[in-house]
C-alpha atoms as a PDB file:
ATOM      1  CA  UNK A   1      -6.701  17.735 -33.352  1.00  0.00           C
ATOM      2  CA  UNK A   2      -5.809  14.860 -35.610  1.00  0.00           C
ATOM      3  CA  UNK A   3      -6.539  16.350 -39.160  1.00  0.00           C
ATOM      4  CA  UNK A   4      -4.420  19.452 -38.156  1.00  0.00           C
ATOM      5  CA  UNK A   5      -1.812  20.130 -40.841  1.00  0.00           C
ATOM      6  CA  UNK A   6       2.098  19.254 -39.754  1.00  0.00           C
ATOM      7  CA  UNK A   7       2.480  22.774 -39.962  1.00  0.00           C
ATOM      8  CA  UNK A   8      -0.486  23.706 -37.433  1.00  0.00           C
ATOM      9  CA  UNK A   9       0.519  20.601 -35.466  1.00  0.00           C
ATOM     10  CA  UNK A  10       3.852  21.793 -34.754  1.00  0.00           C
ATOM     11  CA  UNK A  11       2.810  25.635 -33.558  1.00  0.00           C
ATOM     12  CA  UNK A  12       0.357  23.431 -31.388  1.00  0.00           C
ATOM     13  CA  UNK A  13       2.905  21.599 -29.786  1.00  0.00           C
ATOM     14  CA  UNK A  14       5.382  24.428 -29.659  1.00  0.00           C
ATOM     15  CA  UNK A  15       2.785  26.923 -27.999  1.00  0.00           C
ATOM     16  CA  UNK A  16       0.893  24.489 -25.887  1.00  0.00           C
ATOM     17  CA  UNK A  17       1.756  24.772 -22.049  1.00  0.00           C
ATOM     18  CA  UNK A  18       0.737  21.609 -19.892  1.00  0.00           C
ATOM     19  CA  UNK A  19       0.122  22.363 -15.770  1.00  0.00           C
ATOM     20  CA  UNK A  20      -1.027  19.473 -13.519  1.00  0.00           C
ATOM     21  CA  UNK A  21      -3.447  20.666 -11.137  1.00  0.00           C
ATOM     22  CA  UNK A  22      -3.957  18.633  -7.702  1.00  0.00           C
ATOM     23  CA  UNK A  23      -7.506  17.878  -5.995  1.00  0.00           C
ATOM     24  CA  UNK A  24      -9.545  21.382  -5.371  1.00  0.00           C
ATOM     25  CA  UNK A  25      -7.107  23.631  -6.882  1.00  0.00           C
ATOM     26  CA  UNK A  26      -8.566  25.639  -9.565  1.00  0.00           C
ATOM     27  CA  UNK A  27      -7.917  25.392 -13.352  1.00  0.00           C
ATOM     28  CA  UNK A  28      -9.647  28.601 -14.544  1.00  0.00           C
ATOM     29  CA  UNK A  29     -11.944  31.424 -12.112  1.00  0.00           C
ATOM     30  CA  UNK A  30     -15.045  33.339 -12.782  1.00  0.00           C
ATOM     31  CA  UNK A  31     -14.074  36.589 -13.702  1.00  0.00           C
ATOM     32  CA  UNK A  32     -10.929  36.076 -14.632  1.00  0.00           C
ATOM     33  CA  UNK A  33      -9.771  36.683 -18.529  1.00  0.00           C
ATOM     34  CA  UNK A  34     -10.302  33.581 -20.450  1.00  0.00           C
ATOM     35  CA  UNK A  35      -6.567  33.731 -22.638  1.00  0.00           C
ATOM     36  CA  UNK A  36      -6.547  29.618 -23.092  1.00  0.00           C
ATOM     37  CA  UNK A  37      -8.541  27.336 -24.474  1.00  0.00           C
ATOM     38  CA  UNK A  38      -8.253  24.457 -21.573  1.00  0.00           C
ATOM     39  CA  UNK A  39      -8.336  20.778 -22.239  1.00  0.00           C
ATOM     40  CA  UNK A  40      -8.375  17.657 -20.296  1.00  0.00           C
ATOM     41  CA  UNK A  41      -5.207  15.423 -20.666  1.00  0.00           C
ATOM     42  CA  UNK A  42      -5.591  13.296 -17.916  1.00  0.00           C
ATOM     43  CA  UNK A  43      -7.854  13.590 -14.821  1.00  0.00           C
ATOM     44  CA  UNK A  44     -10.772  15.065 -13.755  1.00  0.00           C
ATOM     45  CA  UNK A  45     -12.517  18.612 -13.249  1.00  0.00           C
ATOM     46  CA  UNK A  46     -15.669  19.969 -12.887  1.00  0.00           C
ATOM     47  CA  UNK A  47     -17.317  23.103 -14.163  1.00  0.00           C
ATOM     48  CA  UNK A  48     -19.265  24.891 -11.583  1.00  0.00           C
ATOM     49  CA  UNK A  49     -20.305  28.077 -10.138  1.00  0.00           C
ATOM     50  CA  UNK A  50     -21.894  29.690  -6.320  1.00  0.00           C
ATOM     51  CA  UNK A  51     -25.225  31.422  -6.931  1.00  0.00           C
ATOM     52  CA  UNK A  52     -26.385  34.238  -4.679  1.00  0.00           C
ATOM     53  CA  UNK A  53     -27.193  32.189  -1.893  1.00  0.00           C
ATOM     54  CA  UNK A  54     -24.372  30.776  -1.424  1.00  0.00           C
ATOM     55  CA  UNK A  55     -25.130  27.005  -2.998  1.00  0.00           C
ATOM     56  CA  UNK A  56     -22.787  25.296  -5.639  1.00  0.00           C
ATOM     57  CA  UNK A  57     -24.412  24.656  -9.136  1.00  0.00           C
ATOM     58  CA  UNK A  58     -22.600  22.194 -11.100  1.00  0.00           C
ATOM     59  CA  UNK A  59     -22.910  21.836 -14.886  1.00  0.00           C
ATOM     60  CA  UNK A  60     -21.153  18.959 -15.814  1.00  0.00           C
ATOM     61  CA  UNK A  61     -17.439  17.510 -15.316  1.00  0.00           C
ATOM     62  CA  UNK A  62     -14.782  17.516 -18.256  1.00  0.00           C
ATOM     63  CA  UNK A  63     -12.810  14.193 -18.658  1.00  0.00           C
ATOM     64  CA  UNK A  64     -10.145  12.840 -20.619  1.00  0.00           C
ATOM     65  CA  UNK A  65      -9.457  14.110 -23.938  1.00  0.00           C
ATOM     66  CA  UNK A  66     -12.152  16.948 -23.572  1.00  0.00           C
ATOM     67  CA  UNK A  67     -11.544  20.798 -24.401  1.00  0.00           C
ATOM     68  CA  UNK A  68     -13.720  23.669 -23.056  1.00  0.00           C
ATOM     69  CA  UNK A  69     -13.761  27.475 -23.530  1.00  0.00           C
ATOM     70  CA  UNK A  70     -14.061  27.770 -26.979  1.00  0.00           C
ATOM     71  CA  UNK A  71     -17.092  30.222 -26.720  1.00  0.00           C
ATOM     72  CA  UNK A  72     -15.778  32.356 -24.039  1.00  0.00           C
ATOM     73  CA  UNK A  73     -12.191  32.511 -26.211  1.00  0.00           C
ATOM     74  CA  UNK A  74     -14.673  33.407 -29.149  1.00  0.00           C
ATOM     75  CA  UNK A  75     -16.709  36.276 -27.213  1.00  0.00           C
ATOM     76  CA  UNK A  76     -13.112  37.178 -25.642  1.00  0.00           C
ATOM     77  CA  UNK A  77     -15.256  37.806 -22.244  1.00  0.00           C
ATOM     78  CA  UNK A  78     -14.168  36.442 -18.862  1.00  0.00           C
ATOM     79  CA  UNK A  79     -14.850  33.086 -17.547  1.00  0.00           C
ATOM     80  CA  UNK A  80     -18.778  32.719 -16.057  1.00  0.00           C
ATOM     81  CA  UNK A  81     -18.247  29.706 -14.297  1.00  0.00           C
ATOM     82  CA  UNK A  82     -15.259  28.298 -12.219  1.00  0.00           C
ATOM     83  CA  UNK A  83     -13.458  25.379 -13.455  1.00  0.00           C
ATOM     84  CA  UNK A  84     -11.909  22.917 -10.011  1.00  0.00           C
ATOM     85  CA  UNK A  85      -9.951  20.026 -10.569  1.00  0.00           C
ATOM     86  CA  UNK A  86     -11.435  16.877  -8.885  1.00  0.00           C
ATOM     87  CA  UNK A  87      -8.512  14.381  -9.031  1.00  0.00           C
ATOM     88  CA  UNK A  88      -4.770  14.860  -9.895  1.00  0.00           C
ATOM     89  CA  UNK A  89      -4.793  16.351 -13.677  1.00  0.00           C
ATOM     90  CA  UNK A  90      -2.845  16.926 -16.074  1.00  0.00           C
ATOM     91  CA  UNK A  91      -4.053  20.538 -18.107  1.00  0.00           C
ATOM     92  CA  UNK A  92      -3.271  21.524 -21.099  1.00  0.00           C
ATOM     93  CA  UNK A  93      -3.260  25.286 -21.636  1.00  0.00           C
ATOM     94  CA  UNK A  94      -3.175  26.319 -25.833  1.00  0.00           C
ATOM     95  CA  UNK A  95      -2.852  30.046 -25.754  1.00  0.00           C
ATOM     96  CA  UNK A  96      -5.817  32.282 -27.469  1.00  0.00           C
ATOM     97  CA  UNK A  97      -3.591  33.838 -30.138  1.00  0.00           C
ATOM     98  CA  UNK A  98      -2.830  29.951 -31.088  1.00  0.00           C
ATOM     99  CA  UNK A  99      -6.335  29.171 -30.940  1.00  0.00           C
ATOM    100  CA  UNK A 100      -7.347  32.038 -33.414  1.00  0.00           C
ATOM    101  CA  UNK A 101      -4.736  31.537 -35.763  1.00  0.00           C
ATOM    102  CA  UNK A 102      -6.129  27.971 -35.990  1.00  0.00           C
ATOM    103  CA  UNK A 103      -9.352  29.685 -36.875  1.00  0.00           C
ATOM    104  CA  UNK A 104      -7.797  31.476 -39.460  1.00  0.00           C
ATOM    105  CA  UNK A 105      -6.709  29.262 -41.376  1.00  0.00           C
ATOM    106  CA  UNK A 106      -7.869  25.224 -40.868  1.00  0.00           C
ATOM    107  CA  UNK A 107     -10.915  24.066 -42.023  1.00  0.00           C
ATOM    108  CA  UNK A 108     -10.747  20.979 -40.328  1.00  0.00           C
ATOM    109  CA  UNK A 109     -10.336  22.916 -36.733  1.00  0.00           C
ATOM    110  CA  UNK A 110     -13.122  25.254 -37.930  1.00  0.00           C
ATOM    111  CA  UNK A 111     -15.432  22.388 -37.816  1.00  0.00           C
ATOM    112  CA  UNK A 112     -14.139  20.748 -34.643  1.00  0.00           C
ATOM    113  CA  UNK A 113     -15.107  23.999 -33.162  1.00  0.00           C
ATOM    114  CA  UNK A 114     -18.472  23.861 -34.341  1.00  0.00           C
ATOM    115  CA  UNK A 115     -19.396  20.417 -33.694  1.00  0.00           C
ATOM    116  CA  UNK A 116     -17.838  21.114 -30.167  1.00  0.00           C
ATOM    117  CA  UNK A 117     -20.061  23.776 -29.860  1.00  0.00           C
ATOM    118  CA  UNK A 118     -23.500  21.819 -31.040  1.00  0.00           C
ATOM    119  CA  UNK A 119     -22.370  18.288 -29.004  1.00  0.00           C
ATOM    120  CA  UNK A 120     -21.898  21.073 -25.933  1.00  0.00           C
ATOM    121  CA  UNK A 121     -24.803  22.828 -26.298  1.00  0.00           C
ATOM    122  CA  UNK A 122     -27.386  19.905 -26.573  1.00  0.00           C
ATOM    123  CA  UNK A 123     -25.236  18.603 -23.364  1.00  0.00           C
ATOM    124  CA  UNK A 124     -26.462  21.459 -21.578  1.00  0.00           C
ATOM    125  CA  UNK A 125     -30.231  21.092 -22.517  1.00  0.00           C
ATOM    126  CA  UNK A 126     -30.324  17.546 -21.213  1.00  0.00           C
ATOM    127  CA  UNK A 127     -28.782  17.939 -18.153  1.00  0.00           C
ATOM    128  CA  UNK A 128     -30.966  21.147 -17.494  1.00  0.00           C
ATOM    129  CA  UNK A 129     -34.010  18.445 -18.305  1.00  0.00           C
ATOM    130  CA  UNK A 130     -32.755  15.796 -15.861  1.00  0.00           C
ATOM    131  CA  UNK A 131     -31.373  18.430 -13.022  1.00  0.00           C
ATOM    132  CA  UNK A 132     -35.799  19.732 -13.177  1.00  0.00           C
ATOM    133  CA  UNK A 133     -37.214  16.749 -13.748  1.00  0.00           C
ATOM    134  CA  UNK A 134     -35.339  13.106 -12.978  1.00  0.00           C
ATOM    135  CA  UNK A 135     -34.593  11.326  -9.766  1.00  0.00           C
ATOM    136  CA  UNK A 136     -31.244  10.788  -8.362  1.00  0.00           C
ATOM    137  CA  UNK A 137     -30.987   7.355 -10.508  1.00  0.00           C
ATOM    138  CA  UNK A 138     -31.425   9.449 -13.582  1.00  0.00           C
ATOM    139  CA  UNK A 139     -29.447  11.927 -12.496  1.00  0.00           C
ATOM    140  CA  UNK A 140     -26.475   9.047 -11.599  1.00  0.00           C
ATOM    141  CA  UNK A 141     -27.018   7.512 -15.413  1.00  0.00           C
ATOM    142  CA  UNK A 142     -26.984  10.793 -17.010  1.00  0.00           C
ATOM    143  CA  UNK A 143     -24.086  12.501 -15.966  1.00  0.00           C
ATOM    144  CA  UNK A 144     -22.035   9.539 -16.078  1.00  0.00           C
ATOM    145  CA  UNK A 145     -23.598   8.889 -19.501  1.00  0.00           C
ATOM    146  CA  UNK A 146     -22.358  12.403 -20.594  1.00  0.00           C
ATOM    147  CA  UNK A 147     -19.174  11.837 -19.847  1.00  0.00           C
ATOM    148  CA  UNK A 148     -19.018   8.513 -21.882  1.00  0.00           C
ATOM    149  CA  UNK A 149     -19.610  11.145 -25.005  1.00  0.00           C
ATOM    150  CA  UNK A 150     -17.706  10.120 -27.861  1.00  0.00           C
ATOM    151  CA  UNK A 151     -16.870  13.824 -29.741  1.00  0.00           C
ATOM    152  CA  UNK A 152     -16.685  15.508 -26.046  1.00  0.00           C
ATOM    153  CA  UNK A 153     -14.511  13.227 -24.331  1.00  0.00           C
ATOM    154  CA  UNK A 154     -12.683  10.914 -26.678  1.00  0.00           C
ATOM    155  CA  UNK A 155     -10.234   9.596 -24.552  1.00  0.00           C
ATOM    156  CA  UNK A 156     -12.622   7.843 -22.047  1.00  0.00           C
ATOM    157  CA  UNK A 157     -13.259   4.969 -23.977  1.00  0.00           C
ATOM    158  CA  UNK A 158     -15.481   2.346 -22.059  1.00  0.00           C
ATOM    159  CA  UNK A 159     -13.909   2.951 -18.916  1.00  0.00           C
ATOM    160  CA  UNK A 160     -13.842   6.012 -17.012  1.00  0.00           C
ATOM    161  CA  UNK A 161     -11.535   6.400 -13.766  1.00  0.00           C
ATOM    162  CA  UNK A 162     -13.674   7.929 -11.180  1.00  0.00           C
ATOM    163  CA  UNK A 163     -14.550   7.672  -7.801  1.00  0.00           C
ATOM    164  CA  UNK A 164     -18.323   7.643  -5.831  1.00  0.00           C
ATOM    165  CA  UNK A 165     -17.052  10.988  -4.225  1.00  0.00           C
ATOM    166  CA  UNK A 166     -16.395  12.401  -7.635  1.00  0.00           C
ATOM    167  CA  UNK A 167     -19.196  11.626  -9.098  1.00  0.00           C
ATOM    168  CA  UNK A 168     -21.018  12.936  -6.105  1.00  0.00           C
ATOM    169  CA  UNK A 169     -19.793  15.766  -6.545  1.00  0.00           C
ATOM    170  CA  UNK A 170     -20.860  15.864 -10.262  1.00  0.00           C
ATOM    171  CA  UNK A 171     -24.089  14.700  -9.640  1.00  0.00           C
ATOM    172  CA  UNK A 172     -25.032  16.983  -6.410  1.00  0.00           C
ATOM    173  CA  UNK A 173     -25.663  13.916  -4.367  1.00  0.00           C
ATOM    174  CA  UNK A 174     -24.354  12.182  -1.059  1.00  0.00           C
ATOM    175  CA  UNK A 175     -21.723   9.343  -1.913  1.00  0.00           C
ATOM    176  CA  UNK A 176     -24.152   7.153  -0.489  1.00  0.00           C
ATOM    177  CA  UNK A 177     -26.991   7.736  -2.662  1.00  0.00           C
ATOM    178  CA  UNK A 178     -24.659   7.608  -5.925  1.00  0.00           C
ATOM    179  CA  UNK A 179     -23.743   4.182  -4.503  1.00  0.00           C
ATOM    180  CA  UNK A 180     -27.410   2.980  -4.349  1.00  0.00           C
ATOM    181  CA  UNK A 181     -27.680   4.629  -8.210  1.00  0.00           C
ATOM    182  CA  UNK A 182     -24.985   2.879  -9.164  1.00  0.00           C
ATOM    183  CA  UNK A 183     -25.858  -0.934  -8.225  1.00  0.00           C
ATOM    184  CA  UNK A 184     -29.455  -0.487  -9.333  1.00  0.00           C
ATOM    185  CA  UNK A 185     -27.308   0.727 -12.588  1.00  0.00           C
ATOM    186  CA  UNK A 186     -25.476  -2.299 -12.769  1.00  0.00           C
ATOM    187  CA  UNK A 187     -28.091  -4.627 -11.761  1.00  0.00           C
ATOM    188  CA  UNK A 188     -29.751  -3.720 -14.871  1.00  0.00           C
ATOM    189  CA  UNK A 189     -27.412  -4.299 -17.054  1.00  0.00           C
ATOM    190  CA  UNK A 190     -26.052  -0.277 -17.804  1.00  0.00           C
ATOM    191  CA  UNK A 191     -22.884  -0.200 -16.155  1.00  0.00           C
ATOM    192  CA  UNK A 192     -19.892  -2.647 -14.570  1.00  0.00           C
ATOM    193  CA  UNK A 193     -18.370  -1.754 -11.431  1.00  0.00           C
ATOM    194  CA  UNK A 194     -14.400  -1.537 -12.003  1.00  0.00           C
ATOM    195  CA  UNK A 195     -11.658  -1.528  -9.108  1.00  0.00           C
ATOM    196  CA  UNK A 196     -11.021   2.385  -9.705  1.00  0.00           C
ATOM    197  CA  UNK A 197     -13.437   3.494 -12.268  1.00  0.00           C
ATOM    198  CA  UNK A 198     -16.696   2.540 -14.284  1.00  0.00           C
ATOM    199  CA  UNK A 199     -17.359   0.831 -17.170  1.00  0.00           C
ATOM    200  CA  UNK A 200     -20.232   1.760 -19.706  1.00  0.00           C
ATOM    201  CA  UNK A 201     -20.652  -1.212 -22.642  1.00  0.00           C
ATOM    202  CA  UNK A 202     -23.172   1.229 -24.090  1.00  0.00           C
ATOM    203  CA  UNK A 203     -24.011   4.816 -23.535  1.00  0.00           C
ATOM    204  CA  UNK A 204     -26.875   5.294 -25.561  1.00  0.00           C
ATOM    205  CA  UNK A 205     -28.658   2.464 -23.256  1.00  0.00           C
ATOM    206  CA  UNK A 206     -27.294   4.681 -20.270  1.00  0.00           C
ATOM    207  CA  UNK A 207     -28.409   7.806 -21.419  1.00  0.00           C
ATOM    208  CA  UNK A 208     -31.928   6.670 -22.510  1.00  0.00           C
ATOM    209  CA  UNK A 209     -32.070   5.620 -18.731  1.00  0.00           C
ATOM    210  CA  UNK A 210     -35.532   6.434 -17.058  1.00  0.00           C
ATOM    211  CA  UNK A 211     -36.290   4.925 -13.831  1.00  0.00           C
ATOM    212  CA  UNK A 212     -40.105   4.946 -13.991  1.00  0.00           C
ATOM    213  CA  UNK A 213     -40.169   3.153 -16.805  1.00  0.00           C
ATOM    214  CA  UNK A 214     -38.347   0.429 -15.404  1.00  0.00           C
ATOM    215  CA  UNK A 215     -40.623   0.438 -12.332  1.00  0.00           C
ATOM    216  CA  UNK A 216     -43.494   0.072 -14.872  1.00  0.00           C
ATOM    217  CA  UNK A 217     -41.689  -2.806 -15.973  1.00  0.00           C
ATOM    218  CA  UNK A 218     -40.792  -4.418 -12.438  1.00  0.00           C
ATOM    219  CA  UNK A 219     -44.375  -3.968 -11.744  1.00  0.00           C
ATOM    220  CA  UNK A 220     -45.663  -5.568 -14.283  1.00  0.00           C
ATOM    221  CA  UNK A 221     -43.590  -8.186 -13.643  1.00  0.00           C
ATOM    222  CA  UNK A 222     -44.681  -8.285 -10.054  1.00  0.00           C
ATOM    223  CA  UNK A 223     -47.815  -8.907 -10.876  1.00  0.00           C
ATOM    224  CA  UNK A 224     -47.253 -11.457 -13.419  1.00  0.00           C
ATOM    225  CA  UNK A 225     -45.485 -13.781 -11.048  1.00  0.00           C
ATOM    226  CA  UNK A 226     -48.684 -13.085  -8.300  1.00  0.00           C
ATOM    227  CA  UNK A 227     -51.207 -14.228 -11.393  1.00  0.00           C
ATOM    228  CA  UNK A 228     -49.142 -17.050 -11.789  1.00  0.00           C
ATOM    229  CA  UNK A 229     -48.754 -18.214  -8.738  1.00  0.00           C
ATOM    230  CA  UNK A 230     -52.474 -17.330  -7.758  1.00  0.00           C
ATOM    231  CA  UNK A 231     -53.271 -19.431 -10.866  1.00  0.00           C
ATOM    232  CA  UNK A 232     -51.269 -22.406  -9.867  1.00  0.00           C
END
């Protein structure tokens, strides 16, 4: 919200209501009246919801800096997805009423909302393309690659604090298969492993991420060195 007015700013920061959340508590619940839009101060949380059967569908995770619920505020309908905080965080709760009379009258927040909107929705369409189609090393690059997203979640930075649980959880896999993800990851080049978190140099490598091509690649290699060493 840094093009806001000193005006706007102000009835932000007067009307804004900050909660921390602990580990598995719940920021927002299906079916319950959306009346804030929600953002990420510090933290973690994912967005979520049980199907029919009983499983848990993730969508994606929400980290520093990131707001959600701007198209449920605008449809005024209830929340359709469940919103649980992974880590210790730190919420920040800006009341509807705020939020419209924002609407109403900045131009700059008018178009934060829409490019929110777009970045969110194209979000949703890749990980929907991964989730049907990628391996768990796609999967792994992706969702940590989202997260990395500069209009989304512009208080990550390079370095986001997460653990191998977390992003387990995220990613719908065992710890121990995000670990494997992870130093193939970093053996490539895509990621550094930090005491407490993860560092991403580049996210547009990490998101271009496909694992068969690189297998392609190792192959070729492969059989490169056996030519050579055939030849020699």
């Amino acid at each position: 919200m840094a093009e806001l007015q000193d005006s706007e700013r102000l009835r932000v920061h007067h009307d804004l209501r900050v909660q921390v959340f602990e580990p598995g508590a719940p920021v927002c619940q299906r079916g319950q009246s959306a009346e804030h839009w929600v953002g990420v101060l510090s933290g973690l949380v994912k967005v979520s919801s049980v199907s029919l059967s009983g499983k848990t569908i993730t969508y994606t995770g929400v980290a520093p800096g990131g707001w959600f619920g701007e198209g449920t505020l605008l449809k005024r309908d209830v929340w359709k997805y469940d919103v649980i905080a992974l880590r210790k965080s730190r919420i920040g709760l800006l009341p509807a009423e705020t939020f419209f009379w924002l609407l109403d009258r900045s131009l700059a927040f008018n178009h934060t909302i829409v490019n929110q909107l777009n970045e969110r929705l194209g979000q949703f369409i890749g990980q929907l393309q991964i989730d049907r189609l990628a391996g768990s090393d796609e999967r792994v690059a992706h969702t940590l690659a989202a997260m990395f997203h500069p209009v989304l979640y512009p208080g990550v930075g390079q370095l986001l604090r997460v653990t191998q649980e977390e992003l387990g959880y995220l990613c719908g896999l065992s710890r121990q298969r995000v670990n494997q993800a992870l130093q193939r990851l970093s053996s490539l080049g895509l990621l550094r492993l930090r005491y407490g978190g993860i560092e991403v140099p580049d996210a547009a490598r990490l998101r271009a991420f496909e694992s068969s091509h690189v297998e392609v690649h190792e192959a070729a290699r492969g059989v490169q060195r056996v030519t050579q060493h055939e030849a020699g």
